[in-house]
C-alpha atoms as a PDB file:
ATOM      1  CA  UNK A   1      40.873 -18.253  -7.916  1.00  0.00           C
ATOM      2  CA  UNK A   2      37.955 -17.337  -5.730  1.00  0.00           C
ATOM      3  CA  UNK A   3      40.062 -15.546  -3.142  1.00  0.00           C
ATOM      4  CA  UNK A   4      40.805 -13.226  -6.706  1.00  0.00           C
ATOM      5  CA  UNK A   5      37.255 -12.839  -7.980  1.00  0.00           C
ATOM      6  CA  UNK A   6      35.945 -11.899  -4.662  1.00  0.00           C
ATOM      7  CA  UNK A   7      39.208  -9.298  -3.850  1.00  0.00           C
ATOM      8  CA  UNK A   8      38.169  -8.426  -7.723  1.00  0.00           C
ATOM      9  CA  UNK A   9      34.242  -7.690  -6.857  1.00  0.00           C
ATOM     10  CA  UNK A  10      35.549  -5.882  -3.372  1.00  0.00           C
ATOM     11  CA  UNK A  11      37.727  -3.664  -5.549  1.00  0.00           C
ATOM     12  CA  UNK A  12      34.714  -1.875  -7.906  1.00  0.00           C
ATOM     13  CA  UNK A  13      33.348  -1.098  -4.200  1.00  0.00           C
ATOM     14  CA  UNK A  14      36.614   0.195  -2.959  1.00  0.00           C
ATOM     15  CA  UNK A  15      36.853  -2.371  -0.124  1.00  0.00           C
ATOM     16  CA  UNK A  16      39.429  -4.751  -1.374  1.00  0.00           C
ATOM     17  CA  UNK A  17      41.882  -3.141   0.920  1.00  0.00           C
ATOM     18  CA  UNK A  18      39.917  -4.357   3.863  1.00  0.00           C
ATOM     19  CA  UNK A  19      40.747  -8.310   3.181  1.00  0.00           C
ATOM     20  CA  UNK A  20      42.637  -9.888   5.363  1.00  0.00           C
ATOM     21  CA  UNK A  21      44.593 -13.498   4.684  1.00  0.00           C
ATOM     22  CA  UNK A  22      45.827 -15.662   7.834  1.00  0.00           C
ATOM     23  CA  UNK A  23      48.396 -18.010   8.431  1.00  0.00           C
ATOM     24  CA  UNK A  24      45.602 -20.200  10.261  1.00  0.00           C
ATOM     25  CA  UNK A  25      42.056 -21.612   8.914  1.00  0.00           C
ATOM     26  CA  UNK A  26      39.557 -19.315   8.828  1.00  0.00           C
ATOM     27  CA  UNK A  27      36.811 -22.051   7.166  1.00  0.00           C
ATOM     28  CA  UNK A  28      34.147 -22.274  10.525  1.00  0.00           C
ATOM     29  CA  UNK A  29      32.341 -19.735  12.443  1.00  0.00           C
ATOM     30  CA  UNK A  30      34.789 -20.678  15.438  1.00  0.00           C
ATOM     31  CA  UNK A  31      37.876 -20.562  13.428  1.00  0.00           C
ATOM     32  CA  UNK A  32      37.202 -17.341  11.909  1.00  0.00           C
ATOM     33  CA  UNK A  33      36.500 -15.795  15.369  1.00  0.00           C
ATOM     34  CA  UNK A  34      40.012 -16.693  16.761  1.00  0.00           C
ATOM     35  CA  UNK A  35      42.100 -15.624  13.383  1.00  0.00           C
ATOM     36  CA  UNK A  36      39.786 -12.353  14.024  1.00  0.00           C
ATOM     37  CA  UNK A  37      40.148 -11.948  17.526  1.00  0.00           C
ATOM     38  CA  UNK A  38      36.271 -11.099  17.660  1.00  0.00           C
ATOM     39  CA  UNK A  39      33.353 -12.685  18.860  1.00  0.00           C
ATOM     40  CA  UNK A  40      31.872 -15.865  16.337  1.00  0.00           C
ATOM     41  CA  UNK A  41      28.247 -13.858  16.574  1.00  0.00           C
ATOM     42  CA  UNK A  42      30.492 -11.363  14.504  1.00  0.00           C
ATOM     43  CA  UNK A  43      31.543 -13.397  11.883  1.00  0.00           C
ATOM     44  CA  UNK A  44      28.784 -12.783   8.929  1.00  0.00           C
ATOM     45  CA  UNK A  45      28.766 -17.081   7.615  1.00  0.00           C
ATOM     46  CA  UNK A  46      27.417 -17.015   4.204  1.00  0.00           C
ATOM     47  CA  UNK A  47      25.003 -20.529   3.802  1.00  0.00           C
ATOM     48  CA  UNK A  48      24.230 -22.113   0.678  1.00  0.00           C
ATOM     49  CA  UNK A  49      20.669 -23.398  -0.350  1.00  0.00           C
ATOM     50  CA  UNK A  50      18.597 -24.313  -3.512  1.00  0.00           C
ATOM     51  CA  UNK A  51      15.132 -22.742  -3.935  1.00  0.00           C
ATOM     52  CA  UNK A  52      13.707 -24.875  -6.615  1.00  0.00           C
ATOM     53  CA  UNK A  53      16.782 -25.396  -8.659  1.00  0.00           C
ATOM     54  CA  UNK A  54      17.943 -21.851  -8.385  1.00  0.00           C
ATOM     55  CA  UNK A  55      21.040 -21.559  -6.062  1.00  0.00           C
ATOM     56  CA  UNK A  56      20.714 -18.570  -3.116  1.00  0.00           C
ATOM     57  CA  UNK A  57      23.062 -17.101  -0.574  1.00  0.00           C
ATOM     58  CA  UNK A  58      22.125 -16.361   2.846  1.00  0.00           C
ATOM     59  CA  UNK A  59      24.459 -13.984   4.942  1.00  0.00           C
ATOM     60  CA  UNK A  60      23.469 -14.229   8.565  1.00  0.00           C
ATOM     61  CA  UNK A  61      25.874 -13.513  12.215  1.00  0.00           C
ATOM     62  CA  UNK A  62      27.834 -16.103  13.171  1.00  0.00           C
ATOM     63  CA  UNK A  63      25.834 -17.441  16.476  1.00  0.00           C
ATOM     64  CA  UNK A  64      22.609 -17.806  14.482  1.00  0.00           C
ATOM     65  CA  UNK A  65      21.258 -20.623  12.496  1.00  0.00           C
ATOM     66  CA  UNK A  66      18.378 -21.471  10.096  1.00  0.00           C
ATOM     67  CA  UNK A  67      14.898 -21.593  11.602  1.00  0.00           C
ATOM     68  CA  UNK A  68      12.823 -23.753   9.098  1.00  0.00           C
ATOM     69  CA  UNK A  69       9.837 -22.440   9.577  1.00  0.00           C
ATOM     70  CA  UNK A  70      10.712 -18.651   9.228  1.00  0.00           C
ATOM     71  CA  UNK A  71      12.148 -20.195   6.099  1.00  0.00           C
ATOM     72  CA  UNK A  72       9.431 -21.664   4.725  1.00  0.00           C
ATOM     73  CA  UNK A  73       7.516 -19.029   5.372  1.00  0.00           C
ATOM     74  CA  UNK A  74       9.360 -16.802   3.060  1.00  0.00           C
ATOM     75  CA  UNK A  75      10.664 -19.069  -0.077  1.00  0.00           C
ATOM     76  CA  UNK A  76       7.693 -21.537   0.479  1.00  0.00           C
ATOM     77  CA  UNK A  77       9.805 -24.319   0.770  1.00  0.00           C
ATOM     78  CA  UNK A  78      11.985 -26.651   2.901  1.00  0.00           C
ATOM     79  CA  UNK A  79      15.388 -25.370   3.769  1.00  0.00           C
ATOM     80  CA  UNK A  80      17.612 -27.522   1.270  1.00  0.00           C
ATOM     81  CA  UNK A  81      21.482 -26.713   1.931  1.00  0.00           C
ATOM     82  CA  UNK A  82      23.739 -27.317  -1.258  1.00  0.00           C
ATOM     83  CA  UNK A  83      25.850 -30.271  -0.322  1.00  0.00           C
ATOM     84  CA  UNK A  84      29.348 -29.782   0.250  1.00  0.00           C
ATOM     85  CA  UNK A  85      30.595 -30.982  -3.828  1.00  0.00           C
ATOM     86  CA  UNK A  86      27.613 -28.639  -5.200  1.00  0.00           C
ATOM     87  CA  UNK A  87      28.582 -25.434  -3.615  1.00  0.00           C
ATOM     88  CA  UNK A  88      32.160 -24.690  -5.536  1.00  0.00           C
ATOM     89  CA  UNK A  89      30.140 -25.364  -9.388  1.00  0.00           C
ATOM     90  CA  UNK A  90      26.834 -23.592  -8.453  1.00  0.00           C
ATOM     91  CA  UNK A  91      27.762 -20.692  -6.087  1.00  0.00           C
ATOM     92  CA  UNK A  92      31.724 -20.404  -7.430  1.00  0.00           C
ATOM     93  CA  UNK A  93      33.484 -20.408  -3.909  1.00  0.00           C
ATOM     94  CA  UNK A  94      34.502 -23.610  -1.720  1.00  0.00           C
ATOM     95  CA  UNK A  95      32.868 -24.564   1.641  1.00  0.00           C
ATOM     96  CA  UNK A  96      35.120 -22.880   4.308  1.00  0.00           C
ATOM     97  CA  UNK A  97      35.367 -19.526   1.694  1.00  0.00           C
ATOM     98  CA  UNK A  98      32.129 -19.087   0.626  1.00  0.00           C
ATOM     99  CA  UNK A  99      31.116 -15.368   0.595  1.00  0.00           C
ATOM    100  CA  UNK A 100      28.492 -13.130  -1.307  1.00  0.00           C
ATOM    101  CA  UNK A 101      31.550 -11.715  -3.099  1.00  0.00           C
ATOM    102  CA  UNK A 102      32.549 -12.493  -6.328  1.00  0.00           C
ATOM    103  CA  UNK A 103      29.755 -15.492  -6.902  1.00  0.00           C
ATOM    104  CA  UNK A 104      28.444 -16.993 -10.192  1.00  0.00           C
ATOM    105  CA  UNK A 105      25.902 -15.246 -12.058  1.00  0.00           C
ATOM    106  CA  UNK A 106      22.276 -16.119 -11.290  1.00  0.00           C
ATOM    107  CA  UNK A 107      22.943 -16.401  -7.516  1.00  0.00           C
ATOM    108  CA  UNK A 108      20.607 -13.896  -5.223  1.00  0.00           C
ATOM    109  CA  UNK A 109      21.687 -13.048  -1.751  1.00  0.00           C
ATOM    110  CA  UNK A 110      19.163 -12.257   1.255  1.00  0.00           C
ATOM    111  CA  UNK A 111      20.707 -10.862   4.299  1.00  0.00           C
ATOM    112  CA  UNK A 112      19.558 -11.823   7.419  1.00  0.00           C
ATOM    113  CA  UNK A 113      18.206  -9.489   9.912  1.00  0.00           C
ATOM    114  CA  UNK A 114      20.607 -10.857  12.986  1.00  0.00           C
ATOM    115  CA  UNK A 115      23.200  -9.066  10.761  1.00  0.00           C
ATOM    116  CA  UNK A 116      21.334  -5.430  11.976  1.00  0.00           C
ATOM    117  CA  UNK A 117      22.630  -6.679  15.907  1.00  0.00           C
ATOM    118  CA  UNK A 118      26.117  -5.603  14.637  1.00  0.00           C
ATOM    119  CA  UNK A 119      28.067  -2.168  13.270  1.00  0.00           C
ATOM    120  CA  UNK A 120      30.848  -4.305  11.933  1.00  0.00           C
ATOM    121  CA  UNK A 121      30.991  -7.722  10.747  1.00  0.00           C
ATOM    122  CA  UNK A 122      33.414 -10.156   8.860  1.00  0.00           C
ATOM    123  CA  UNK A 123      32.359 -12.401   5.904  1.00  0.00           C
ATOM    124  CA  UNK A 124      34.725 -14.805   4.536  1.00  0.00           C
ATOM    125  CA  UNK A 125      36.750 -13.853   1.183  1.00  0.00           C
ATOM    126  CA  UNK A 126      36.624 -16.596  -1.298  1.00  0.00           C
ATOM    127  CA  UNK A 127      39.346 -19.256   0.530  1.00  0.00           C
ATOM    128  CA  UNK A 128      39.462 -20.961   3.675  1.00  0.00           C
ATOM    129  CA  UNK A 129      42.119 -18.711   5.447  1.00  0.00           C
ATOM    130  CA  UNK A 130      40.366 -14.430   4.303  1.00  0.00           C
ATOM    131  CA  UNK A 131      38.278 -12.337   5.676  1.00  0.00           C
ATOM    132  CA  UNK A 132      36.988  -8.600   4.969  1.00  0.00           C
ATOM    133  CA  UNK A 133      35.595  -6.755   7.706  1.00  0.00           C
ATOM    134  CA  UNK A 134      32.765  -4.555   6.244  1.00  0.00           C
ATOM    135  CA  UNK A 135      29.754  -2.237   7.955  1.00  0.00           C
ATOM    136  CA  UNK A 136      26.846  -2.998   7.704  1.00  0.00           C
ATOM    137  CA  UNK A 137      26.121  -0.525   4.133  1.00  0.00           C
ATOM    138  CA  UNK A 138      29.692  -1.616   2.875  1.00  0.00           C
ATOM    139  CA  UNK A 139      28.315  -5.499   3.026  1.00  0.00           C
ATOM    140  CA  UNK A 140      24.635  -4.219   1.414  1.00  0.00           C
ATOM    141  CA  UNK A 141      26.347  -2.422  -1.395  1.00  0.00           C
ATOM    142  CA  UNK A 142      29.313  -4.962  -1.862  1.00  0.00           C
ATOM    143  CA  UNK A 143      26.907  -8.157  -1.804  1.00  0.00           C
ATOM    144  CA  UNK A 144      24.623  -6.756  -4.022  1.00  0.00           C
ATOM    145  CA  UNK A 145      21.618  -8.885  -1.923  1.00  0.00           C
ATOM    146  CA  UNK A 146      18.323  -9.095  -3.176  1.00  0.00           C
ATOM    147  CA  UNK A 147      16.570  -8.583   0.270  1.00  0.00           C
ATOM    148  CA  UNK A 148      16.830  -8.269   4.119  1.00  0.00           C
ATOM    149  CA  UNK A 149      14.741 -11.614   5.686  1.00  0.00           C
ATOM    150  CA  UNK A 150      14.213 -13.058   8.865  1.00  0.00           C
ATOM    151  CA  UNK A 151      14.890 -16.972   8.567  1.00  0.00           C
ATOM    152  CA  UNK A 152      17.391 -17.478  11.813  1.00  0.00           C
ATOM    153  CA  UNK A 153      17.172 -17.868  15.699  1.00  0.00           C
ATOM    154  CA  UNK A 154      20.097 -18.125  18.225  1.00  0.00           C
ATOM    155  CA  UNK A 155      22.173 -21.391  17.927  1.00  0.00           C
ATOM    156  CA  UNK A 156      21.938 -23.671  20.960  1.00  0.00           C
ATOM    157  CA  UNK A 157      25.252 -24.213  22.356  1.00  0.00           C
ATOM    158  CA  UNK A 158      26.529 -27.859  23.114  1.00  0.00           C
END
């Protein structure tokens, strides 16, 4: 159903014709880089927090990862990530699928800067196994985001 409501909010932007759907897992950074044949720093992963009690999307390239104190710094809290059985009810996708498109009403999505490194990237779709590859104004427009923010540095490796 997710993979539907997110091909559904894709369509009013024109874009749903830009989803793709593998044979293999497309649920981690990693995974999603193989089925895409690009590099994971590509692959726009879409994290879940709570700010107070109000659920929020961030969309940020694949090789970065929260930096608490840039986050702080901007909601004036601790990062809190939605655990895995909170994401589905509050944010209306499943972990491995979870995508600014197509989300519950009352969610806000930031974008993160690291996004800006990129002309093309590839958010997930709704499922485990999609992916849409989008510009950079085709994800702003389609995700409907609240704000660009800085709350990531470069993962470590190992």
């Amino acid at each position: 159903m997710a993979l539907k409501n997110a091909k559904e909010h894709l369509k009013k932007y024109g874009l749903d014709n830009k989803v793709r759907e593998f044979d293999i897992s497309s649920a981690t950074v990693k995974e999603a880089a193989i089925a895409l044949n690009c590099s994971e720093a590509e692959i726009a992963k879409t994290l879940s927090f709570l700010v107070g009690d109000k659920p929020i999307l961030i969309v940020t390239a694949g090789n970065r990862k929260i930096d608490n104190a840039k986050y702080k710094a901007i909601f004036h809290e601790k990062a809190k990530m939605l655990k895995a059985d909170e994401v589905e009810p509050l944010i209306g996708h499943k972990v491995g699928g979870v995508c600014p498109f197509g989300i519950n009403d009352g969610v806000d999505v930031y974008l993160d800067i690291s996004l800006k490194d990129f002309d093309i990237v590839y958010p997930a779709c709704g499922s485990s196994n999609s992916a849409v590859k989008l510009t950079i104004k085709e994800l702003e427009d389609a995700s409907n985001y609240k704000e660009w923010i800085d709350v990531c540095k470069i993962r470590e490796e190992g």
